[in-house]
Structures are given as C-alpha cells and as structure tokens.
N, C-alpha and C. Protein backbone atom coordinates (compact mmCIF):
# COMPACT_ATOMS: atom_id res chain seq x y z
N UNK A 1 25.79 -100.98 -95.46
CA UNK A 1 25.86 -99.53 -95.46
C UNK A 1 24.63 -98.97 -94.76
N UNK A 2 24.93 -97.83 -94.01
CA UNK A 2 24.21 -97.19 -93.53
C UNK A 2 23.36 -96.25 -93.86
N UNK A 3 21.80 -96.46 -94.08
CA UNK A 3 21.09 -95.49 -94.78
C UNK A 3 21.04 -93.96 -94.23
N UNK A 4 21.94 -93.26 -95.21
CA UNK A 4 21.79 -91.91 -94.76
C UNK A 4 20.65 -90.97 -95.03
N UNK A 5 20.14 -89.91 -94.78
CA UNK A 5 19.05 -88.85 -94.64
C UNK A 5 19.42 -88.52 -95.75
N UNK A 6 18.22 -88.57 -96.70
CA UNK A 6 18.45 -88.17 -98.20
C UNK A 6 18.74 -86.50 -98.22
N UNK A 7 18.39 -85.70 -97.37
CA UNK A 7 19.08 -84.70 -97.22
C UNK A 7 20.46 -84.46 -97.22
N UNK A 8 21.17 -85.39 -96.66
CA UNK A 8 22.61 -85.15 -96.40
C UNK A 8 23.22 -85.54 -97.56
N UNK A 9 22.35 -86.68 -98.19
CA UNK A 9 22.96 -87.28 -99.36
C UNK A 9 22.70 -86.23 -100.41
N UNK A 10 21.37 -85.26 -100.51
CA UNK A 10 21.47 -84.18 -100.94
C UNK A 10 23.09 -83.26 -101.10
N UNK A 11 22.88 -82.88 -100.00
CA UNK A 11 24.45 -81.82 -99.35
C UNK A 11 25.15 -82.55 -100.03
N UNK A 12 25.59 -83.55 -100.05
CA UNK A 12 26.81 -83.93 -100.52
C UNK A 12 26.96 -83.68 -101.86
N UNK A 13 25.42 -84.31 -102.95
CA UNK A 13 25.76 -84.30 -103.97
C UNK A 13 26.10 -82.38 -104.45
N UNK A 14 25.08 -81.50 -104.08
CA UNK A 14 25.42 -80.57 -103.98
C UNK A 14 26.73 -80.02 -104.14
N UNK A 15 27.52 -80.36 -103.41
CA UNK A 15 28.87 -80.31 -102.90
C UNK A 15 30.42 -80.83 -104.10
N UNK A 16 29.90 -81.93 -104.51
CA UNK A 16 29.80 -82.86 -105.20
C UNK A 16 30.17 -82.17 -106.70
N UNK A 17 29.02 -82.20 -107.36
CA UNK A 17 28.68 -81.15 -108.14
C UNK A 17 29.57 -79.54 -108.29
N UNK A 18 29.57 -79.18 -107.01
CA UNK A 18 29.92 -77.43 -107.03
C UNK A 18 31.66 -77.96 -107.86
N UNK A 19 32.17 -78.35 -106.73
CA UNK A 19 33.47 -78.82 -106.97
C UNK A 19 34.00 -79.06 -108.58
N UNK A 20 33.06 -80.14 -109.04
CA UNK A 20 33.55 -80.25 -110.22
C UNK A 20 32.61 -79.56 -111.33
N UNK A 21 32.21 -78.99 -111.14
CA UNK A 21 31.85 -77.94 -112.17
C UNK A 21 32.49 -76.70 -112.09
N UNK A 22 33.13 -76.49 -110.97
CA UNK A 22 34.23 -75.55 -110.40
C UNK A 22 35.35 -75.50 -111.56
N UNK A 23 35.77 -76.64 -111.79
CA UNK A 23 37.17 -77.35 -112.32
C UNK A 23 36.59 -77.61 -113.41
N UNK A 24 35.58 -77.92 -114.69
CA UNK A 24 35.31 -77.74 -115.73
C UNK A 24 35.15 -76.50 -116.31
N UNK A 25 34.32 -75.39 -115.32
CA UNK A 25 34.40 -74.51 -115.75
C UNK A 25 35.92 -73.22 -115.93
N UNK A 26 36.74 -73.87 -114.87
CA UNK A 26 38.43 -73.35 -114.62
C UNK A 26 38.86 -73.69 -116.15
N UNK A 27 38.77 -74.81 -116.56
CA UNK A 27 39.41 -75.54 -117.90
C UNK A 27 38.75 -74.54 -119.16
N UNK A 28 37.70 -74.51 -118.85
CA UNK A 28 37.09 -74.05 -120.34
C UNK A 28 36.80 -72.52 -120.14
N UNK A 29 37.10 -72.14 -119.11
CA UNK A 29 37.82 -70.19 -119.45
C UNK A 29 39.27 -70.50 -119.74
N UNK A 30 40.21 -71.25 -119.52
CA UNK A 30 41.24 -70.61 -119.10
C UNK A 30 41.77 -71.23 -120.56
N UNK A 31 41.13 -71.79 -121.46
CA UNK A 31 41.53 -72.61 -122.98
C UNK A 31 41.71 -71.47 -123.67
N UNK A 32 41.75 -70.28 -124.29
CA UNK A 32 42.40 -69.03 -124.61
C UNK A 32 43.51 -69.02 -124.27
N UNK A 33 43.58 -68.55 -122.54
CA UNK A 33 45.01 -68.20 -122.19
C UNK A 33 46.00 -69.48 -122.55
N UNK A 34 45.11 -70.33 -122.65
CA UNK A 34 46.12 -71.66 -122.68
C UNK A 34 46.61 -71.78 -123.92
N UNK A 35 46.07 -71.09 -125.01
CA UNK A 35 46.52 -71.22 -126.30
C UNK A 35 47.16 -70.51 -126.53
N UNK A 36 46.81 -68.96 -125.77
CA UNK A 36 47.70 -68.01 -125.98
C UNK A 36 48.75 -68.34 -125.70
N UNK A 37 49.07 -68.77 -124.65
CA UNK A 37 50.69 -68.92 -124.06
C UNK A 37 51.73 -70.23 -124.91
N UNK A 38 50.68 -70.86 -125.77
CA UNK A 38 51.27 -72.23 -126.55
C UNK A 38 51.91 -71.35 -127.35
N UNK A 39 50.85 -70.41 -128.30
CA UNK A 39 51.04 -69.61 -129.30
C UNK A 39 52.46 -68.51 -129.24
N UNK A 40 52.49 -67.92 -127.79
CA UNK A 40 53.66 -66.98 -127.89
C UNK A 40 54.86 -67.88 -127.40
N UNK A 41 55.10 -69.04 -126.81
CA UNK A 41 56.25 -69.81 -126.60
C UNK A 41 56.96 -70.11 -128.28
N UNK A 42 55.72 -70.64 -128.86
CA UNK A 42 57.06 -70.81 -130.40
C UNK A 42 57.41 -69.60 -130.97
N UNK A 43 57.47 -68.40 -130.15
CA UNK A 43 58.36 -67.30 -131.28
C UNK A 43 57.26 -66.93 -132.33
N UNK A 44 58.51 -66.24 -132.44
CA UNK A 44 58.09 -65.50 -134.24
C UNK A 44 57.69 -66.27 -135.15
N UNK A 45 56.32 -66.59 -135.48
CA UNK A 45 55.23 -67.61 -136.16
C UNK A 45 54.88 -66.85 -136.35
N UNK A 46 53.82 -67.14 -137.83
CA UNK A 46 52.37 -65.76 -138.12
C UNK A 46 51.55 -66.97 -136.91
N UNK A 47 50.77 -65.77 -136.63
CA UNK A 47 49.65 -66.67 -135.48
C UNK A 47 49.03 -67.92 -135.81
N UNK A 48 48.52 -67.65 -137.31
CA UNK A 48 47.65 -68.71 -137.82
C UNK A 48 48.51 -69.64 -138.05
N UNK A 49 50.00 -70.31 -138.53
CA UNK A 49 50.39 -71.25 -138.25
C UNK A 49 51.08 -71.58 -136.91
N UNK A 50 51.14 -70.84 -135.87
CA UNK A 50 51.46 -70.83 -134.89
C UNK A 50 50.56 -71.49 -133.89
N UNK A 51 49.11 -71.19 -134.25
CA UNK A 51 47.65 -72.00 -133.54
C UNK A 51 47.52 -73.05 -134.18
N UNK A 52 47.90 -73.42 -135.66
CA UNK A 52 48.05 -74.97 -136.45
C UNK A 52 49.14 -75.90 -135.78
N UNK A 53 49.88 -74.96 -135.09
CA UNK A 53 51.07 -76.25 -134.17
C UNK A 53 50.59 -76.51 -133.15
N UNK A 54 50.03 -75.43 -132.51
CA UNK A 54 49.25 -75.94 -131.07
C UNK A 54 48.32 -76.86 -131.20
N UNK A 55 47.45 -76.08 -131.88
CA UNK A 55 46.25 -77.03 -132.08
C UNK A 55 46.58 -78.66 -132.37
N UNK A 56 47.43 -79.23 -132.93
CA UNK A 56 48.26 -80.37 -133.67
C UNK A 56 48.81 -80.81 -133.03
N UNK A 57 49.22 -80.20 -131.45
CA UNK A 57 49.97 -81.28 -130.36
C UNK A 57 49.39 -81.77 -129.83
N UNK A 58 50.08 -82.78 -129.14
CA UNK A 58 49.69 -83.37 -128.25
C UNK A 58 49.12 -82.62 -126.76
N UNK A 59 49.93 -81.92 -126.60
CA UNK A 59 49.80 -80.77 -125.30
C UNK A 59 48.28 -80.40 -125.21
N UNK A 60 47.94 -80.24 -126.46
CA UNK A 60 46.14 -79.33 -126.71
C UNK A 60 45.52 -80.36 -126.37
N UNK A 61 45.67 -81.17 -127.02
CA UNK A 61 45.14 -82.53 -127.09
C UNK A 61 44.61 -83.04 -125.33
N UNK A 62 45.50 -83.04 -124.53
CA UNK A 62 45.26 -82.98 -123.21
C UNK A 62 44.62 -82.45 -122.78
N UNK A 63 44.45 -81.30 -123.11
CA UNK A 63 44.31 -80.01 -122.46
C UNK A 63 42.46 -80.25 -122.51
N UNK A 64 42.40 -80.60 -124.09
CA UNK A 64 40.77 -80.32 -124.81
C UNK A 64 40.05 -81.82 -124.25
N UNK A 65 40.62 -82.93 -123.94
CA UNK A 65 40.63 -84.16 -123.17
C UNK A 65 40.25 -83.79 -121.83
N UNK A 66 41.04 -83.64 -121.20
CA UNK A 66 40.76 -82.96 -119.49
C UNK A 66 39.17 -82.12 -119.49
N UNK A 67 39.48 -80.98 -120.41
CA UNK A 67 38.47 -80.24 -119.73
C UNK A 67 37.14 -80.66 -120.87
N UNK A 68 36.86 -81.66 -121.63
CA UNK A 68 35.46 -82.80 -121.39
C UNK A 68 35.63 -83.74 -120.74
N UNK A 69 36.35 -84.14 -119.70
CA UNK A 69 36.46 -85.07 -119.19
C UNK A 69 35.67 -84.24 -117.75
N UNK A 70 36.40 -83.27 -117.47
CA UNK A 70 35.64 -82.19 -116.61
C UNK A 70 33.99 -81.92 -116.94
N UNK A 71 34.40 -81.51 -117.88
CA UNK A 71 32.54 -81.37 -118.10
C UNK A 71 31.58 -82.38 -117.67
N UNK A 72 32.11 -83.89 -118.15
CA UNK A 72 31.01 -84.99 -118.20
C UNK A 72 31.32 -85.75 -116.70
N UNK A 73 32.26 -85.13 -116.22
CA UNK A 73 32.31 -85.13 -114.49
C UNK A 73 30.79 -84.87 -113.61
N UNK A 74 31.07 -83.41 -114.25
CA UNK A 74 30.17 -82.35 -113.36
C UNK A 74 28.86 -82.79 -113.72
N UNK A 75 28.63 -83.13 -115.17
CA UNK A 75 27.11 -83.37 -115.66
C UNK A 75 26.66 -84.73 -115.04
N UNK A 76 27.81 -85.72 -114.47
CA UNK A 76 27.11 -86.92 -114.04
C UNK A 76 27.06 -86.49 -112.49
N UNK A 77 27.55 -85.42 -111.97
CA UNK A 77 27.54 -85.32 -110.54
C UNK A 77 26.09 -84.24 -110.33
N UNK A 78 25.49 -83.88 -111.14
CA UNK A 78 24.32 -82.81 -111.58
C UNK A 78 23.53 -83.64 -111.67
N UNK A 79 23.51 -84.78 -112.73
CA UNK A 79 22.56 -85.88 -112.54
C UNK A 79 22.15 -87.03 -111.24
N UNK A 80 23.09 -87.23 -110.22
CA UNK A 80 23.51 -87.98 -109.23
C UNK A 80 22.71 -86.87 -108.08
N UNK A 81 22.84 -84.97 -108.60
CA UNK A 81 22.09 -84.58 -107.78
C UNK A 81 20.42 -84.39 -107.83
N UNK A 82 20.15 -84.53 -108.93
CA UNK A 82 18.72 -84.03 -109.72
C UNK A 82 18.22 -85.72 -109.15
N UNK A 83 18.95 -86.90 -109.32
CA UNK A 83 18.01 -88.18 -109.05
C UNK A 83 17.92 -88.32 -107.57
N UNK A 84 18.37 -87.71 -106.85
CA UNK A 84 18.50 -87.36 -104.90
C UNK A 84 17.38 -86.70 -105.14
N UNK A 85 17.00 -85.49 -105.50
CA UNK A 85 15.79 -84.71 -105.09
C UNK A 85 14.96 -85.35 -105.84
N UNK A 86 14.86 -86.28 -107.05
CA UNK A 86 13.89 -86.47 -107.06
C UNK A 86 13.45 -87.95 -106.22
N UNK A 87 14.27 -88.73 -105.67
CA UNK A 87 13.72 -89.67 -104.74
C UNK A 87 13.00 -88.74 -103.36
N UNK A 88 13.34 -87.64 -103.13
CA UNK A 88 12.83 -86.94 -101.98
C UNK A 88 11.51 -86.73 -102.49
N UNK A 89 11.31 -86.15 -103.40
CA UNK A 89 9.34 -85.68 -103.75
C UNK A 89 9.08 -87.04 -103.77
N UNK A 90 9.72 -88.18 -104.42
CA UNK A 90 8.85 -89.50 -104.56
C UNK A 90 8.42 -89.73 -102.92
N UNK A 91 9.77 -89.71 -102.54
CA UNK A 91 9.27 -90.07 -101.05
C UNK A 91 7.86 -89.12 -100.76
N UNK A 92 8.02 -87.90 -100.69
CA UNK A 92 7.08 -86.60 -100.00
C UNK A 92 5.92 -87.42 -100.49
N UNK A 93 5.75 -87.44 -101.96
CA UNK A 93 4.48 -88.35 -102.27
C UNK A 93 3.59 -89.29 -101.96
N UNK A 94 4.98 -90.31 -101.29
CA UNK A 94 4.23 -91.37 -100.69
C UNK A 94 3.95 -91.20 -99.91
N UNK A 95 4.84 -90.33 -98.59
CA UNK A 95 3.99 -89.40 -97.21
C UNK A 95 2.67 -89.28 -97.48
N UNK A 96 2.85 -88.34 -98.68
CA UNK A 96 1.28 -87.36 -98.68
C UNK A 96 0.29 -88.86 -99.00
N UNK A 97 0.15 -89.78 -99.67
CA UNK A 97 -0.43 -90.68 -99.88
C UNK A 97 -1.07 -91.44 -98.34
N UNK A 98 0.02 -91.69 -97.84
CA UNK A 98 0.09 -92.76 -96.70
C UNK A 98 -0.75 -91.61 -96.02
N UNK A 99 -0.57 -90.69 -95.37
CA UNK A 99 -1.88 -89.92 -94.53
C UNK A 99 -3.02 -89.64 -95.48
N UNK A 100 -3.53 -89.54 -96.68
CA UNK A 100 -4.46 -89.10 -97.10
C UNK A 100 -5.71 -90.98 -96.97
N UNK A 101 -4.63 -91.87 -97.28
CA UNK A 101 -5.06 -93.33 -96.96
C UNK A 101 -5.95 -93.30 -95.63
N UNK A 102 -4.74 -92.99 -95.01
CA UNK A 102 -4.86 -93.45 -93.07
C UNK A 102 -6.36 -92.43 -92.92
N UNK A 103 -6.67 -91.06 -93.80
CA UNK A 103 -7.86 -90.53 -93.20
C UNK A 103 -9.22 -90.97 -93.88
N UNK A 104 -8.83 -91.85 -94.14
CA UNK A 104 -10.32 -92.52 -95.16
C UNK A 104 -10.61 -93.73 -94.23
C-alpha cells in the first residue's frame, strides 16, 4: 500500500465521520416519529398500551439496534479521525525536533 499524505487521510476520515454521524443522528431524531407512526397504525389503543406493543416488538427492537449501531459507527469513525491528527502533531513534533537538533 501506498503511503498516503496524512492530510488526505485526514479528508477522508473527516468525510468518513460526517457521513455516519449524518445517519446516527437521522435515526435518533426520527425515533419519535418512528414510534409515533407504530403507535397510530394499531388503532384505537389508549397510547400507553399502544407504546407497550411497540416498544415489545420486534420492529423497535431494530429500529433501537440500528440507530446504536449508528452511533458506535460514527464514534469509531471520530476516533479513526482524532488518531490521524494526532499522528500529524506527532509528526510536526518530530519536524520541530529534527531542525532544532540540526541547529546545535
């Protein structure tokens, strides 16, 4: 493999990241409407056992699955970006080292 410019590998993770934190955060607004609409499909229910059936399927179950599955997406693609910048200061460091050496 070809060593790419930790910059680009930057961009990417960047990129990376946006995407799926995009799509975790889609999942975990839209878990309301998503209940709501479980909730008004069974009819005439009092709400509160009407959210005890949702809540109790399988359907939710997916639903609440997916979007931590989303989350711990985005948090390992956040981490994948935070350990890129920090090999860049390590690098900058050793720059700044290697000339402060070379002027002694």
């Amino acid at each position: 493999m070809i060593n790419r410019p930790l910059s680009e590998q930057l961009h990417e993770a960047w990129l990376d990241w946006s995407d799926k934190k995009q799509a975790a955060d889609m999942l975990t607004e839209m878990k309301s409407a998503f209940l709501n609409q479980k909730i008004r499909a069974l009819g005439d229910m009092p709400y509160n056992a009407a959210e005890r059936e949702v809540k109790a399927s399988e359907e939710w179950s997916d639903y609440i699955s997916k979007m931590v599955d989303a989350t711990t997406a985005a948090n390992r693609a956040l981490g994948r970006r935070e350990y890129i910048r920090a090999k860049i200061t390590e690098w900058q460091n050793a720059e700044a080292n290697h000339r402060a050496q070379a002027r002694q």
